[in-house]
PDB file of N, CA and C in Angstrom:
ATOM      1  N   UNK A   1      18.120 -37.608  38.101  1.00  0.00           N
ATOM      2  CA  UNK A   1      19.540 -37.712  37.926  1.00  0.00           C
ATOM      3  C   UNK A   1      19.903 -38.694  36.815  1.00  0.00           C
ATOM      4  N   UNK A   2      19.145 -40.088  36.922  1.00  0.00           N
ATOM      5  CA  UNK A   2      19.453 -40.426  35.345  1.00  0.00           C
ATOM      6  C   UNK A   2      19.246 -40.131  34.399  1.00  0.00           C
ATOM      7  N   UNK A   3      20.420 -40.096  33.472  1.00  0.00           N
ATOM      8  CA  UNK A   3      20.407 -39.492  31.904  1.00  0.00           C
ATOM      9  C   UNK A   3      20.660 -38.150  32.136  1.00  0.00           C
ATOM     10  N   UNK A   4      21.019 -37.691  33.555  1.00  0.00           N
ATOM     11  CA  UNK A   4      22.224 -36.463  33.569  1.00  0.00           C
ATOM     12  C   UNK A   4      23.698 -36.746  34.190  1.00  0.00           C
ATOM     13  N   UNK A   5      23.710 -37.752  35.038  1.00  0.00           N
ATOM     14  CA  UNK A   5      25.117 -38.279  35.750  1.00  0.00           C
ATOM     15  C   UNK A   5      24.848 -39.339  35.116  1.00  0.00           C
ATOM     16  N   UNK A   6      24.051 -40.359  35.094  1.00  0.00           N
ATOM     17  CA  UNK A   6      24.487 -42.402  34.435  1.00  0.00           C
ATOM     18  C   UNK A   6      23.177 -42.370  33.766  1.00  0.00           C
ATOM     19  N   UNK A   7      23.819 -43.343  32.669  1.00  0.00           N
ATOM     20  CA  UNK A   7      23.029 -43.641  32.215  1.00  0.00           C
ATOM     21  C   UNK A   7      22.174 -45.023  32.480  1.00  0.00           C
ATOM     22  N   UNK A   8      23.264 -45.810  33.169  1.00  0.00           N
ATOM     23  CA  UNK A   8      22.760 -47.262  33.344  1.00  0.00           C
ATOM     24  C   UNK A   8      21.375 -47.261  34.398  1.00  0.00           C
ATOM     25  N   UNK A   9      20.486 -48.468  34.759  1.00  0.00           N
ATOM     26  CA  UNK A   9      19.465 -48.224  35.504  1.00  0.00           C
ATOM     27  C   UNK A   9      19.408 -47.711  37.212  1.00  0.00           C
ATOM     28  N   UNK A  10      20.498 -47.942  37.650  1.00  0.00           N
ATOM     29  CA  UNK A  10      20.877 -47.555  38.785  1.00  0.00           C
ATOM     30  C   UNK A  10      21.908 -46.739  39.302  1.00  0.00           C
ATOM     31  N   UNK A  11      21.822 -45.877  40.333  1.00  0.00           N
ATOM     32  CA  UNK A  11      22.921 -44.961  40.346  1.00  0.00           C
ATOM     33  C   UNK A  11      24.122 -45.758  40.977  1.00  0.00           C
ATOM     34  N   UNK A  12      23.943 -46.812  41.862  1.00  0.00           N
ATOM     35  CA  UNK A  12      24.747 -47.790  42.372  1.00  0.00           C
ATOM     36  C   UNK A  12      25.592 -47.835  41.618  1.00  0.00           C
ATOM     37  N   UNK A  13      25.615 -48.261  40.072  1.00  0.00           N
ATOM     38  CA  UNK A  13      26.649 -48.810  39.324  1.00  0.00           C
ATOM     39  C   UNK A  13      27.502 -47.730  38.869  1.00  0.00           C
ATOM     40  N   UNK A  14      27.015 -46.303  38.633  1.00  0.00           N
ATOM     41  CA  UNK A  14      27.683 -44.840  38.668  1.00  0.00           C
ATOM     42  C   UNK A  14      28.892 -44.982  39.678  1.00  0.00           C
ATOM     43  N   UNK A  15      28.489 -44.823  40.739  1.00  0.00           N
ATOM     44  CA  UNK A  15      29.087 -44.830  41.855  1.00  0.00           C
ATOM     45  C   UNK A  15      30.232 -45.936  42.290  1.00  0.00           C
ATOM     46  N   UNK A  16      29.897 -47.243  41.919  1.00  0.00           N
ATOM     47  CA  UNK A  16      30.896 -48.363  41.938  1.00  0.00           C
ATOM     48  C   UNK A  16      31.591 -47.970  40.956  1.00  0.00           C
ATOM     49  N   UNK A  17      31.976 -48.204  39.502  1.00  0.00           N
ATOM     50  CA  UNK A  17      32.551 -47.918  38.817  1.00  0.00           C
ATOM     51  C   UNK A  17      32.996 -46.534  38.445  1.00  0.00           C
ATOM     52  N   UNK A  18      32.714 -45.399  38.320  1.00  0.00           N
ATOM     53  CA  UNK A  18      33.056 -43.955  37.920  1.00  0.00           C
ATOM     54  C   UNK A  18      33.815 -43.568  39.524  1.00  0.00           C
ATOM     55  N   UNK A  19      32.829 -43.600  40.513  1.00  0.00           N
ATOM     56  CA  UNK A  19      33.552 -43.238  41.906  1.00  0.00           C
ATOM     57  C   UNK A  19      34.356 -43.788  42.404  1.00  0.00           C
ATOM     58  N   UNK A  20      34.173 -45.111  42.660  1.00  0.00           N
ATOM     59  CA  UNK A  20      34.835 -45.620  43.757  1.00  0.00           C
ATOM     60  C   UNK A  20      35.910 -46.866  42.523  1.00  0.00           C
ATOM     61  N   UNK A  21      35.613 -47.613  42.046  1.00  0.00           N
ATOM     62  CA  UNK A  21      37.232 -47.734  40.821  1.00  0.00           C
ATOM     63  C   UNK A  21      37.970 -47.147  40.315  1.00  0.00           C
ATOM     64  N   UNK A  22      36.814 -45.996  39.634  1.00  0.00           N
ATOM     65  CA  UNK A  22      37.830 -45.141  38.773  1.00  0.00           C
ATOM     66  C   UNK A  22      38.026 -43.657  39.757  1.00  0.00           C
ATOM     67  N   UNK A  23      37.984 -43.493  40.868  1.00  0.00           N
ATOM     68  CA  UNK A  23      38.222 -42.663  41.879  1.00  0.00           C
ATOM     69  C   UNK A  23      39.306 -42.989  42.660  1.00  0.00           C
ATOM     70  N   UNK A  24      38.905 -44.287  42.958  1.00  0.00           N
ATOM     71  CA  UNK A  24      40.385 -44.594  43.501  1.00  0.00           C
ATOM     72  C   UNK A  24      41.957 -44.391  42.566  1.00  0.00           C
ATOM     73  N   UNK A  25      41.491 -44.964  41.414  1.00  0.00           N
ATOM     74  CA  UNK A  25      43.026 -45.001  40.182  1.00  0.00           C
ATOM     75  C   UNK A  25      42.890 -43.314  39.984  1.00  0.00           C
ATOM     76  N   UNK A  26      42.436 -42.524  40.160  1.00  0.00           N
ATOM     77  CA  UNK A  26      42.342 -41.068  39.810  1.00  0.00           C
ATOM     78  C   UNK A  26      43.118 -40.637  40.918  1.00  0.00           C
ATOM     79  N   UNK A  27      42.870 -40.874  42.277  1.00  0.00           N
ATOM     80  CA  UNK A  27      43.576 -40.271  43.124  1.00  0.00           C
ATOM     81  C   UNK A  27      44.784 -41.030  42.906  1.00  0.00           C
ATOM     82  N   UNK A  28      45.440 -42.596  42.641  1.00  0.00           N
ATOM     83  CA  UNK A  28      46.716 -42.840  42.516  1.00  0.00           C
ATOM     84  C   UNK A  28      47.283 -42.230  41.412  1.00  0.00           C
ATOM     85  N   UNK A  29      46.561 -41.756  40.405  1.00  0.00           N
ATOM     86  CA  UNK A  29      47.378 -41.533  39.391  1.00  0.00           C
ATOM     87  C   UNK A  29      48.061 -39.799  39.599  1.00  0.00           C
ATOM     88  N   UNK A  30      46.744 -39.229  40.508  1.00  0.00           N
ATOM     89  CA  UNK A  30      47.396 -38.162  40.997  1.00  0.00           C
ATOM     90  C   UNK A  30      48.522 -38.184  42.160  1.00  0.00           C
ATOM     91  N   UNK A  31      48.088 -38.735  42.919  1.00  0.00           N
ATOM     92  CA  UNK A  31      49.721 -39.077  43.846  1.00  0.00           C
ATOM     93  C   UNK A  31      50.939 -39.332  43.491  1.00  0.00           C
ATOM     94  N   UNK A  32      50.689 -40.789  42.289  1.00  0.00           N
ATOM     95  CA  UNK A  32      52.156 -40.777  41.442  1.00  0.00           C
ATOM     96  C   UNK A  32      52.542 -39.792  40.944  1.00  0.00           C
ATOM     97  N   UNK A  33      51.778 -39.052  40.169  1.00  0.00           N
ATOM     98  CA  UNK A  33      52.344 -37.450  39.596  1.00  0.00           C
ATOM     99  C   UNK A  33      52.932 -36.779  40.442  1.00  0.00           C
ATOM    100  N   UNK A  34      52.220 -36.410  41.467  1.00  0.00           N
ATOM    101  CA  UNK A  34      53.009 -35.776  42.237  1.00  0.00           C
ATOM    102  C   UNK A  34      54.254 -35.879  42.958  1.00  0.00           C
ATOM    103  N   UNK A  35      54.332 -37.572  43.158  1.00  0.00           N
ATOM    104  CA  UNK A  35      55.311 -38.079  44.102  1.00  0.00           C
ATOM    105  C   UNK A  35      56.855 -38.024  43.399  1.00  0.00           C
ATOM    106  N   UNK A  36      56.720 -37.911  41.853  1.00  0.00           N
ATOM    107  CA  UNK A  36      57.623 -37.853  40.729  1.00  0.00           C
ATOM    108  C   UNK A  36      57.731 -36.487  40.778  1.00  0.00           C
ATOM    109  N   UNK A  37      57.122 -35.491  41.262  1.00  0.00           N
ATOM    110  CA  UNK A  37      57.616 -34.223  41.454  1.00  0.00           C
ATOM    111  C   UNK A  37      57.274 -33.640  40.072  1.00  0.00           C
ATOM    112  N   UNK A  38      56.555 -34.534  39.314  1.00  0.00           N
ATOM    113  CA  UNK A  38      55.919 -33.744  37.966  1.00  0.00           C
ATOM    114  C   UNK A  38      54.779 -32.824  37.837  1.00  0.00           C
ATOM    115  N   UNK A  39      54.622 -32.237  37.121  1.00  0.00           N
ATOM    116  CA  UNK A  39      53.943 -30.963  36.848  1.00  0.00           C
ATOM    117  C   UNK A  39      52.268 -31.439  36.696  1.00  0.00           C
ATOM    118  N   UNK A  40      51.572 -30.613  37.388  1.00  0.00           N
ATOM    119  CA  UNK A  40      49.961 -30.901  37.523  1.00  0.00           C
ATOM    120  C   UNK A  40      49.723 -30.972  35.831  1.00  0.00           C
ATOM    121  N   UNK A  41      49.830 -30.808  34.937  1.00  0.00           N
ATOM    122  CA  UNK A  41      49.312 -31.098  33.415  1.00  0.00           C
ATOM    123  C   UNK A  41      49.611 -31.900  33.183  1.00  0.00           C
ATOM    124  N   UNK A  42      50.679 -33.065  33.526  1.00  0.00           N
ATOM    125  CA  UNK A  42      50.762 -34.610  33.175  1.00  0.00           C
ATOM    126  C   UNK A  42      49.587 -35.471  33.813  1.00  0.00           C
ATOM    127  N   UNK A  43      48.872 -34.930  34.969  1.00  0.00           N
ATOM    128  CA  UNK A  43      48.055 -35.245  35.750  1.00  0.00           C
ATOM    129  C   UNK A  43      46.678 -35.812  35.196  1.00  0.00           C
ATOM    130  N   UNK A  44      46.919 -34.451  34.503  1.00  0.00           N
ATOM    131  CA  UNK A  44      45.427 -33.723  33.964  1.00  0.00           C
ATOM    132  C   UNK A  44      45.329 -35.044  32.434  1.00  0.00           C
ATOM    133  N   UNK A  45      46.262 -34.956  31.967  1.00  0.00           N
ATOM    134  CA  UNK A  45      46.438 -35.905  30.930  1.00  0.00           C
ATOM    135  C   UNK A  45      45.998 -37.329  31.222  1.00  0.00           C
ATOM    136  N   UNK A  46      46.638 -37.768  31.899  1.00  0.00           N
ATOM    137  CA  UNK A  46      46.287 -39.161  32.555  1.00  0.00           C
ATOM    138  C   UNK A  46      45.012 -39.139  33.095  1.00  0.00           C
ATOM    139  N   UNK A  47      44.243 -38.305  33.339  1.00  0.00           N
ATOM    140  CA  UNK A  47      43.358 -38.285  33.933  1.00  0.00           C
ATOM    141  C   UNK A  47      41.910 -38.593  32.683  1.00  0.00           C
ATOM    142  N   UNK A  48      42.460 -37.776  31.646  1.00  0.00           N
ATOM    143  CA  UNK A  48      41.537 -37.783  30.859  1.00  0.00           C
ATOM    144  C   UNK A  48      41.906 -39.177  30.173  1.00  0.00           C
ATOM    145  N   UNK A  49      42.573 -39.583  29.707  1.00  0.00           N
ATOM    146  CA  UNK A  49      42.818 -40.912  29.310  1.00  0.00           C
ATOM    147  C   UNK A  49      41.821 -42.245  30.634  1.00  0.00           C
ATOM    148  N   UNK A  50      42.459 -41.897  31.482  1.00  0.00           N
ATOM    149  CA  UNK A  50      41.270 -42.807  32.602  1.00  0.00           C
ATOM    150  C   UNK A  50      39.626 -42.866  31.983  1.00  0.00           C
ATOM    151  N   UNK A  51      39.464 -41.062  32.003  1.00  0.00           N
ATOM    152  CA  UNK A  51      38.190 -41.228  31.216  1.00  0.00           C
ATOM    153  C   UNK A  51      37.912 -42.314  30.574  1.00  0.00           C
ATOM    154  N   UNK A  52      38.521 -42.554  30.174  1.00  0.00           N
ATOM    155  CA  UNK A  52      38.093 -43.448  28.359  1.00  0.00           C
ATOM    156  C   UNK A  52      37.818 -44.675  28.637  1.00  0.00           C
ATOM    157  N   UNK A  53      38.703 -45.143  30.171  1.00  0.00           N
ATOM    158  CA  UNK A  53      38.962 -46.222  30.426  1.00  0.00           C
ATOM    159  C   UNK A  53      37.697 -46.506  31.185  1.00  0.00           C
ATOM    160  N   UNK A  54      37.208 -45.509  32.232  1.00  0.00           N
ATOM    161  CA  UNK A  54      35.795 -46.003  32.642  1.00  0.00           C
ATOM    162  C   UNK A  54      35.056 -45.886  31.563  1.00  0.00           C
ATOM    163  N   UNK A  55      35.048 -45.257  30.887  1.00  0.00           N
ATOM    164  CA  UNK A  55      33.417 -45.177  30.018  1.00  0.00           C
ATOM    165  C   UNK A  55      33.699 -46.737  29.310  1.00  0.00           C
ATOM    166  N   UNK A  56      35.045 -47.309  29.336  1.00  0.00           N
ATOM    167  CA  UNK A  56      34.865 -48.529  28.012  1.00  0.00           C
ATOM    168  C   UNK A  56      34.551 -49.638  29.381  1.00  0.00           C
ATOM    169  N   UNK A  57      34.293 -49.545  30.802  1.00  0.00           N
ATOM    170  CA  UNK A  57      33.916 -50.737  32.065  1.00  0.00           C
ATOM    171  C   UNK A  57      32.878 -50.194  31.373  1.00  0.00           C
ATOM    172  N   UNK A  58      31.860 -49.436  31.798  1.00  0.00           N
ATOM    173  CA  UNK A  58      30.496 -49.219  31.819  1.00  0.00           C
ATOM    174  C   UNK A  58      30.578 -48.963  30.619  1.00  0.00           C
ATOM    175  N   UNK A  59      30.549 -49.469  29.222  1.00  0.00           N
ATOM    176  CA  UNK A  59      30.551 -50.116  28.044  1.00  0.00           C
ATOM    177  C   UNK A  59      30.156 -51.851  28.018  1.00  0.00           C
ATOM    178  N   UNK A  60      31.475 -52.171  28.627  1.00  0.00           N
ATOM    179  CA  UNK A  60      32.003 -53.385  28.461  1.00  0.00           C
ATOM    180  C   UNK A  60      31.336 -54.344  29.779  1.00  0.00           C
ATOM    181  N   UNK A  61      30.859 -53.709  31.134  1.00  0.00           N
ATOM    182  CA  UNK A  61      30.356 -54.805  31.620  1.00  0.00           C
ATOM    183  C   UNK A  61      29.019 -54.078  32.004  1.00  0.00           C
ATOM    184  N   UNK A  62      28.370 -52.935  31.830  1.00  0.00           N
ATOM    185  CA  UNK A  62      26.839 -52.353  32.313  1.00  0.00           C
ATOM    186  C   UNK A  62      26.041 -52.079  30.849  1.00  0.00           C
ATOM    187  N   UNK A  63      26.704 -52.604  29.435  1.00  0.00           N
ATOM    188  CA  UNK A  63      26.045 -52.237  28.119  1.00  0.00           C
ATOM    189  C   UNK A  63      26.066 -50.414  28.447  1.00  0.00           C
ATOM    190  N   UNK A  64      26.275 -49.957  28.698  1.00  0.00           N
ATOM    191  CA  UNK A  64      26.594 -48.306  28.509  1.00  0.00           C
ATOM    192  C   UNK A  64      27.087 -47.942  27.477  1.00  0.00           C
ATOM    193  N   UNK A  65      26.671 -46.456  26.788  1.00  0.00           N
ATOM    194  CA  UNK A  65      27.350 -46.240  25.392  1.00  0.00           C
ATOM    195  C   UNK A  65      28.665 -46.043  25.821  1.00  0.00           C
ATOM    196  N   UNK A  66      30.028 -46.354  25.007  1.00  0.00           N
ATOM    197  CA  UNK A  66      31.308 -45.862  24.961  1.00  0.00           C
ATOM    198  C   UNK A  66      31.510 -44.792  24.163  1.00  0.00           C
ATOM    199  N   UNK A  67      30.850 -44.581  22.910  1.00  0.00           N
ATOM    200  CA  UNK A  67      30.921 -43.094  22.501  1.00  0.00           C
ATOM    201  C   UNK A  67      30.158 -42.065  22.720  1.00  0.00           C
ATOM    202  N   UNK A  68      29.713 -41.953  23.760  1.00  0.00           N
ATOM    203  CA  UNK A  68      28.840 -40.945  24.288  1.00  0.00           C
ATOM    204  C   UNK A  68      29.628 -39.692  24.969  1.00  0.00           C
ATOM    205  N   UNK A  69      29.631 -38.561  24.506  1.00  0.00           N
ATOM    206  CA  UNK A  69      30.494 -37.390  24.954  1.00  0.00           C
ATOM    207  C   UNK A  69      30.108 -36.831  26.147  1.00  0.00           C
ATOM    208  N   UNK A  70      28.587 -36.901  26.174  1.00  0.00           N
ATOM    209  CA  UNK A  70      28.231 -36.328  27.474  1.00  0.00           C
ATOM    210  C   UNK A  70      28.360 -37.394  28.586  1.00  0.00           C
ATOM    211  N   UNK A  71      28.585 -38.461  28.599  1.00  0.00           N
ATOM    212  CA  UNK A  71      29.073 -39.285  29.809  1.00  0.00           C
ATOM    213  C   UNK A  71      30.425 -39.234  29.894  1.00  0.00           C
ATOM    214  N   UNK A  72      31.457 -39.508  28.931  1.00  0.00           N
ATOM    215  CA  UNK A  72      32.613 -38.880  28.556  1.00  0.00           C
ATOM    216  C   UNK A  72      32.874 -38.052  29.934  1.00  0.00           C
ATOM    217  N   UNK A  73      32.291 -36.154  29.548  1.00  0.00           N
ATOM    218  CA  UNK A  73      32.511 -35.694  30.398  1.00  0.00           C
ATOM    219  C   UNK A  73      32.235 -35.624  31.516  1.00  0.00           C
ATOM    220  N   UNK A  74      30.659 -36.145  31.949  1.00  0.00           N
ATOM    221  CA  UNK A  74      30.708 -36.317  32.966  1.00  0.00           C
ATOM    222  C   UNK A  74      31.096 -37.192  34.198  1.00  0.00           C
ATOM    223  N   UNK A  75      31.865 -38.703  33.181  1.00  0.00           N
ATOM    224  CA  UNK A  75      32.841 -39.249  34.806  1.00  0.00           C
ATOM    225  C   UNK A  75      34.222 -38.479  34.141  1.00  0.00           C
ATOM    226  N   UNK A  76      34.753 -38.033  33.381  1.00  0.00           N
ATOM    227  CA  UNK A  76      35.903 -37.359  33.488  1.00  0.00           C
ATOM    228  C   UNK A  76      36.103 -36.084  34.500  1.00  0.00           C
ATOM    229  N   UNK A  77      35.171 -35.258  34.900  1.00  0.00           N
ATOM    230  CA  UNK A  77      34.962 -34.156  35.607  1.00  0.00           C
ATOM    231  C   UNK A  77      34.913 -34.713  37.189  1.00  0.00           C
ATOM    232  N   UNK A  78      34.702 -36.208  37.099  1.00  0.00           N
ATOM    233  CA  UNK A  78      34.635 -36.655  38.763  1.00  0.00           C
ATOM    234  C   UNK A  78      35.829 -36.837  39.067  1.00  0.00           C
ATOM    235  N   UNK A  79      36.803 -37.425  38.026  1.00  0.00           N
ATOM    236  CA  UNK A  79      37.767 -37.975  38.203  1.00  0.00           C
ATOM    237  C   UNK A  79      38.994 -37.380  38.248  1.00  0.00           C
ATOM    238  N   UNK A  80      38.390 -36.012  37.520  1.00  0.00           N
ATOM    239  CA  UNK A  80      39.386 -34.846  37.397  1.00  0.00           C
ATOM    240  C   UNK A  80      39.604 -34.299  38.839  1.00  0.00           C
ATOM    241  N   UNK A  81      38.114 -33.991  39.659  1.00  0.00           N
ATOM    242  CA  UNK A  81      38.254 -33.567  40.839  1.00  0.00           C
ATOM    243  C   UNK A  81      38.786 -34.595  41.828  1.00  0.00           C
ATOM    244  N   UNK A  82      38.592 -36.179  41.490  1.00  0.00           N
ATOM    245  CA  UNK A  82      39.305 -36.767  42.935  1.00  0.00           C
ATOM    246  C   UNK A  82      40.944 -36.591  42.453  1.00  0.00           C
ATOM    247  N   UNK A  83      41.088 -36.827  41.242  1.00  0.00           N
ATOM    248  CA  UNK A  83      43.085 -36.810  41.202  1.00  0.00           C
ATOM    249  C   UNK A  83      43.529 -35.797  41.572  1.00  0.00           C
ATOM    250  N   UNK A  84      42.534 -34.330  41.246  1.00  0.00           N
ATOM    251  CA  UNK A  84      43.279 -33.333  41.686  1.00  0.00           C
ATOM    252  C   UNK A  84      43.600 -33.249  43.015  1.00  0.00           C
ATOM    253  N   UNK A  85      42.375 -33.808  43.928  1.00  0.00           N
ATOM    254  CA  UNK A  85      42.552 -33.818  45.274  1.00  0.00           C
ATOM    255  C   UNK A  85      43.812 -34.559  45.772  1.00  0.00           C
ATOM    256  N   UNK A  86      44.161 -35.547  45.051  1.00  0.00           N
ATOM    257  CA  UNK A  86      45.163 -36.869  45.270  1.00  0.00           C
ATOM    258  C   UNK A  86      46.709 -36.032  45.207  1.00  0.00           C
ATOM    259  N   UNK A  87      46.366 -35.135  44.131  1.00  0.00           N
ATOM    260  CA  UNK A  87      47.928 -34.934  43.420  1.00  0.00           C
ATOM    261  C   UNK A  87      47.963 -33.696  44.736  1.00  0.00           C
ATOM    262  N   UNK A  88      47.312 -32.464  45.015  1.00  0.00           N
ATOM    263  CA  UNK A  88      47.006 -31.520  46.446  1.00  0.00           C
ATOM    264  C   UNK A  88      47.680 -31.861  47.119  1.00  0.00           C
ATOM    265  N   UNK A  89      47.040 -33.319  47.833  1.00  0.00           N
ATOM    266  CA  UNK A  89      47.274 -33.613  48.806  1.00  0.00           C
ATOM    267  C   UNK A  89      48.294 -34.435  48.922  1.00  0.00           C
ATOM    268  N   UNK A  90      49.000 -34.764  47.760  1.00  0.00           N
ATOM    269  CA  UNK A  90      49.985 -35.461  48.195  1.00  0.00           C
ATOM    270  C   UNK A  90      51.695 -34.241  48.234  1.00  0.00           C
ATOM    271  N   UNK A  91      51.093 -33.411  47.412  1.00  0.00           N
ATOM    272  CA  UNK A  91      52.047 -32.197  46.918  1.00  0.00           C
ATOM    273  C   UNK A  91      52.242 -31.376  48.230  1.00  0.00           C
ATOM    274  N   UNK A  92      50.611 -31.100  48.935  1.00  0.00           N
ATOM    275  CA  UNK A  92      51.093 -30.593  50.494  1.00  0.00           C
ATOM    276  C   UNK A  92      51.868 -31.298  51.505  1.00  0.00           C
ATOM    277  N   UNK A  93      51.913 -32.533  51.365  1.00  0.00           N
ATOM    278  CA  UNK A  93      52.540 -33.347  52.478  1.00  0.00           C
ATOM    279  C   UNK A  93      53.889 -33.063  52.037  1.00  0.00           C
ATOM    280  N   UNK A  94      54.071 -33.735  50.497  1.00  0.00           N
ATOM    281  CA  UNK A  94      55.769 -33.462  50.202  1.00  0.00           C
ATOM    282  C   UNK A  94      56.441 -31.778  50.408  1.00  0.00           C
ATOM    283  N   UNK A  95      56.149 -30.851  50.915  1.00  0.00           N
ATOM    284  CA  UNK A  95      56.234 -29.602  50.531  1.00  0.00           C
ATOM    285  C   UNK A  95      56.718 -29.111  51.862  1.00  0.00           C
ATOM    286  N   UNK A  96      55.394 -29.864  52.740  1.00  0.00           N
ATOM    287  CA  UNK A  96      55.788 -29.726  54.485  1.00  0.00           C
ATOM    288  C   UNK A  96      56.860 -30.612  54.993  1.00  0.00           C
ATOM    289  N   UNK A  97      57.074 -31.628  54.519  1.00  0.00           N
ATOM    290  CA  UNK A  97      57.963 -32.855  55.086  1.00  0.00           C
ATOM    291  C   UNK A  97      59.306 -32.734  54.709  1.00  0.00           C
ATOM    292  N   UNK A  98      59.610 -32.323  53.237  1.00  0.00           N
ATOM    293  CA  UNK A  98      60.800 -32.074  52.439  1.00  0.00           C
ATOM    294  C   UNK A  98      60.977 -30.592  53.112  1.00  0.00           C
ATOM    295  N   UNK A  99      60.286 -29.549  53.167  1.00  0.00           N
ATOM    296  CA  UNK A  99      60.969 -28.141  53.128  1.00  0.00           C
ATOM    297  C   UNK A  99      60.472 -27.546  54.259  1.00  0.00           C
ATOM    298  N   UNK A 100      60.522 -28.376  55.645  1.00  0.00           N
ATOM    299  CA  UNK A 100      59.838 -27.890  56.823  1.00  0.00           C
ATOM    300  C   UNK A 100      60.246 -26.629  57.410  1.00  0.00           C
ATOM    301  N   UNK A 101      61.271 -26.282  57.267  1.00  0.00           N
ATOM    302  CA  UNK A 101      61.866 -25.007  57.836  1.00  0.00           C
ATOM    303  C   UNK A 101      61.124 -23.774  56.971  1.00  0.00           C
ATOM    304  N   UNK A 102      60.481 -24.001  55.845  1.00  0.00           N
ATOM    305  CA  UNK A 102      60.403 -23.155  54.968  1.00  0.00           C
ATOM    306  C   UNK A 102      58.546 -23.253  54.932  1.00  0.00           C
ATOM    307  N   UNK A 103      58.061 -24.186  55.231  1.00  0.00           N
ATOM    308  CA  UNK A 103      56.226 -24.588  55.002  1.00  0.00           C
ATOM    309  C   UNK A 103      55.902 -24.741  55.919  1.00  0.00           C
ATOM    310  N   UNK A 104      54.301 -24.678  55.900  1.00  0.00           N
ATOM    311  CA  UNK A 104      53.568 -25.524  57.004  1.00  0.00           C
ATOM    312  C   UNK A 104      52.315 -25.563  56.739  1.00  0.00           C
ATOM    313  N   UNK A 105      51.427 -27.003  56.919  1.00  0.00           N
ATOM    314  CA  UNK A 105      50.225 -27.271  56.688  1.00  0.00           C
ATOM    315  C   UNK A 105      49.207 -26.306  56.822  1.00  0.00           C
ATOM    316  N   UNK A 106      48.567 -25.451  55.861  1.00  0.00           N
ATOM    317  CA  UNK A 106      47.578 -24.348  56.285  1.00  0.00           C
ATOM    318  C   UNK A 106      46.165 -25.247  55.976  1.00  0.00           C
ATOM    319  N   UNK A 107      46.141 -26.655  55.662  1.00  0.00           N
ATOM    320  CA  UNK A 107      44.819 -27.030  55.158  1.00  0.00           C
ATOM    321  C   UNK A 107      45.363 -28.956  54.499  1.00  0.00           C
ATOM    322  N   UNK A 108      44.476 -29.698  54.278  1.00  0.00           N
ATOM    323  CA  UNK A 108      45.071 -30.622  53.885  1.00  0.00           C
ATOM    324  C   UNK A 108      44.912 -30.530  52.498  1.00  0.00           C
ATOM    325  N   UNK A 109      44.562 -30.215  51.951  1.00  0.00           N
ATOM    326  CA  UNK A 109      45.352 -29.739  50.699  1.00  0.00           C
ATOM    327  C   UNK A 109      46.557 -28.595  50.132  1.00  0.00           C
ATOM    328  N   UNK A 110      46.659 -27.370  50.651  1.00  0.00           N
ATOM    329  CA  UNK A 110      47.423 -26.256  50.797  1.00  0.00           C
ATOM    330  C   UNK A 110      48.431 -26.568  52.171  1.00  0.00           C
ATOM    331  N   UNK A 111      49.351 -25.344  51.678  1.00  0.00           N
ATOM    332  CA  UNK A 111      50.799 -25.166  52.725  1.00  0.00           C
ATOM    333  C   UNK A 111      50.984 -23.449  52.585  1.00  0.00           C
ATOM    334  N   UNK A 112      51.183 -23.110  53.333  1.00  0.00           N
ATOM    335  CA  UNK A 112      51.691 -21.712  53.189  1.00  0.00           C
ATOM    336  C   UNK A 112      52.872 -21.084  53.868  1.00  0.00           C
ATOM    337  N   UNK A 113      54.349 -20.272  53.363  1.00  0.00           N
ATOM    338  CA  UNK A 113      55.216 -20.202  53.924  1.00  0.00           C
ATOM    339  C   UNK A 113      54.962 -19.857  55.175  1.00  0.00           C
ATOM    340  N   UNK A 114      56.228 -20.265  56.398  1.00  0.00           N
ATOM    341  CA  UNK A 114      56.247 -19.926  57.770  1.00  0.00           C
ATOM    342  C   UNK A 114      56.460 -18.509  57.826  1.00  0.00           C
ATOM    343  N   UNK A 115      56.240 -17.853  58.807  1.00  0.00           N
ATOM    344  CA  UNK A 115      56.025 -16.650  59.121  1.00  0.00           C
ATOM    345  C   UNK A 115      57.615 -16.590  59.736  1.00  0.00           C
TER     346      UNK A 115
END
């Protein structure tokens, strides 16, 4: 797995920084999107900008390359999938809570009209 997911010597530091820092700000940044009632492609935007922002931690405190494209994409693709989950799941709650007569939780991410 190293030198296909991290490059640094341990996967630990993958995981602290790409997952669990920049996973956490991925899912807020998807929640705020959503909670503003804005459109999943502002999401997607911010999301990739985050990119940049982990690869320059694991630059700046693990010596990791910062211009490296293939790490690039690969914590951008993690981060893509936790915000999306963030922005989902925050979009199903607002959907059921705001328009209850009209939704209902089919999944915690999805809603599907009432019958």
């Amino acid at each position: 797995m190293q030198g296909i997911l991290y490059e640094e010597s341990t996967i630990w530091l993958f995981l602290l920084v790409t997952v669990v820092m920049g996973g956490w700000m991925a899912w807020m940044i998807g929640r705020g999107i959503a909670l503003g009632w804005r459109p999943y492609w502002q999401a997607v935007l911010s999301l990739l900008l985050l990119g940049i922002a982990v690869r320059f931690i694991h630059h700046a405190l693990f010596e990791g390359s910062f211009l490296s494209p293939h790490y690039y994409v690969v914590d951008t693709i993690v981060l893509l999938i936790i915000g999306s989950a963030g922005y989902r799941a925050t979009r199903a709650r607002q959907m059921t809570t705001q328009y209850r007569w009209l939704y209902e939780r089919s999944g915690p991410l999805t809603w599907r009209a009432k019958a």
